[in-house]
Every structure is written in C-alpha cells, then in structure tokens.
C-alpha atoms as a PDB file:
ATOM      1  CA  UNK A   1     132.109  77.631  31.353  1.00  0.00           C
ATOM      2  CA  UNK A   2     132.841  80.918  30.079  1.00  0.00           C
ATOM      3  CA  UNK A   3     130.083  83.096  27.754  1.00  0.00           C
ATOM      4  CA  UNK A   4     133.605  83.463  25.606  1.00  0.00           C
ATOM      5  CA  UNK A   5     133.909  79.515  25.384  1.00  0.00           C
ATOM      6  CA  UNK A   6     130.155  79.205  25.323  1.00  0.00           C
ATOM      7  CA  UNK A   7     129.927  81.364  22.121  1.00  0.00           C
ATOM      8  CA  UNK A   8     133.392  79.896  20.912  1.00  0.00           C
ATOM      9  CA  UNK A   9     131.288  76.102  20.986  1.00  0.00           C
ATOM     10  CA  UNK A  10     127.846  77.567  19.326  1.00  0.00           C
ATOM     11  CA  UNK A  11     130.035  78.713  16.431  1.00  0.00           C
ATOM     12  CA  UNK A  12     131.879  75.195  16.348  1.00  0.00           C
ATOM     13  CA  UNK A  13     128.619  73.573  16.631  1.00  0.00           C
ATOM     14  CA  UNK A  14     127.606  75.699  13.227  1.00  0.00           C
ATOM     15  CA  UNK A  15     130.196  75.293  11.414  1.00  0.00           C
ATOM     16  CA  UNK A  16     130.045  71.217  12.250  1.00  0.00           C
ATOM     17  CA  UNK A  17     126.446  71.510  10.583  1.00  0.00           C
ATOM     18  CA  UNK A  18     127.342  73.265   7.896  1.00  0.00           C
ATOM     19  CA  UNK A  19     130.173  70.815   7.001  1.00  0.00           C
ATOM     20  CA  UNK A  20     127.732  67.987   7.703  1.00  0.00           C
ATOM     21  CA  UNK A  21     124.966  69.466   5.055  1.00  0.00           C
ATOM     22  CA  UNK A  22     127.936  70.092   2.714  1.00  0.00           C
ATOM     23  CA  UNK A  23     129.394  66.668   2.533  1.00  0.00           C
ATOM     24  CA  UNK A  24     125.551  65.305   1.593  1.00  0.00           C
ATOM     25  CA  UNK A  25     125.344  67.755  -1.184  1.00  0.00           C
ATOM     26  CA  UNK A  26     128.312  66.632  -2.062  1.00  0.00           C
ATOM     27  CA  UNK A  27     127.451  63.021  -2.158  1.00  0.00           C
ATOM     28  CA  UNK A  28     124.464  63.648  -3.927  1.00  0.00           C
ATOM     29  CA  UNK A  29     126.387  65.386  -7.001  1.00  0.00           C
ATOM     30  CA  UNK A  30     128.439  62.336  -6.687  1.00  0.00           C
ATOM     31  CA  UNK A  31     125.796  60.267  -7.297  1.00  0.00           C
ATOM     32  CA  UNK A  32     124.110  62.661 -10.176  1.00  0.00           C
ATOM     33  CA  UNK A  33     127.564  62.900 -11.951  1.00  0.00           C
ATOM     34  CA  UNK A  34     128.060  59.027 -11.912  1.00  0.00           C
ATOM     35  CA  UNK A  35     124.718  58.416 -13.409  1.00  0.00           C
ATOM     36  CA  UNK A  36     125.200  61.044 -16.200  1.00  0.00           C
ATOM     37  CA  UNK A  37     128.439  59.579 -16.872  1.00  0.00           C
ATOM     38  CA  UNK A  38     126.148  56.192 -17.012  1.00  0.00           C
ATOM     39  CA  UNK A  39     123.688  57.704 -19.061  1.00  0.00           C
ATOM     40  CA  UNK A  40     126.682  59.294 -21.525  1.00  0.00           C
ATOM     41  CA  UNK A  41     128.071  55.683 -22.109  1.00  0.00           C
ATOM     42  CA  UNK A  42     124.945  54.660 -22.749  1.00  0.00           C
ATOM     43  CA  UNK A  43     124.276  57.264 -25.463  1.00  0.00           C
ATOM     44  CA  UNK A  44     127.602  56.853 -27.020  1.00  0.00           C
ATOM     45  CA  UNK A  45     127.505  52.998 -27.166  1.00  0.00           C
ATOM     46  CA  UNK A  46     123.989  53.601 -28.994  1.00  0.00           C
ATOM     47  CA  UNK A  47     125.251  55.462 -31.246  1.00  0.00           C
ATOM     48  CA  UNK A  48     128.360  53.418 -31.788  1.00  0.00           C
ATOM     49  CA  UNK A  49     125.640  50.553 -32.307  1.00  0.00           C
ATOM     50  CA  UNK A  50     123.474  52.560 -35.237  1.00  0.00           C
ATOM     51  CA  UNK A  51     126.925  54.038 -36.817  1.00  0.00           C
ATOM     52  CA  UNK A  52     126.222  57.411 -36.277  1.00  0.00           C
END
C-alpha cells in the first residue's frame, strides 16, 4: 500500500472516531432532553394539580 493510501486510511480512521464520539454525545442529549421534557410534565401537571 501506498504512503498516499496509507495517510488517505489514517484520516478515514479519524474521522470514523470522531463520528463514533459524536453519535454518543448525541445520544446522551437525547437522553437529557427526554428527561427534562419528563421533568417539565411533571412540573406542569403539579401545578395543574395546586391551580396555579
């Protein structure tokens, strides 16, 4: 293999890692935004409750 198709694989490799680490991070604010939105129903049937 070629240091041209070497270097062309160490950069796909990269990227492929940085897409990887993305899509957790995105997974995790998935799963922060679904428990605030849990949370917000919470708050709002509460309040819904008490008349306020």
């Amino acid at each position: 293999m070629s240091n041209v198709e070497n270097l062309i694989l160490e950069h796909m490799r990269g990227m492929r890692a940085d897409q990887e680490r993305i899509e957790h991070e995105l997974r995790e604010i998935k799963n922060r935004i679904t428990s605030l939105e849990g949370d917000v129903a919470g708050i709002v049937a509460q309040r819904q409750l008490h008349g306020l």
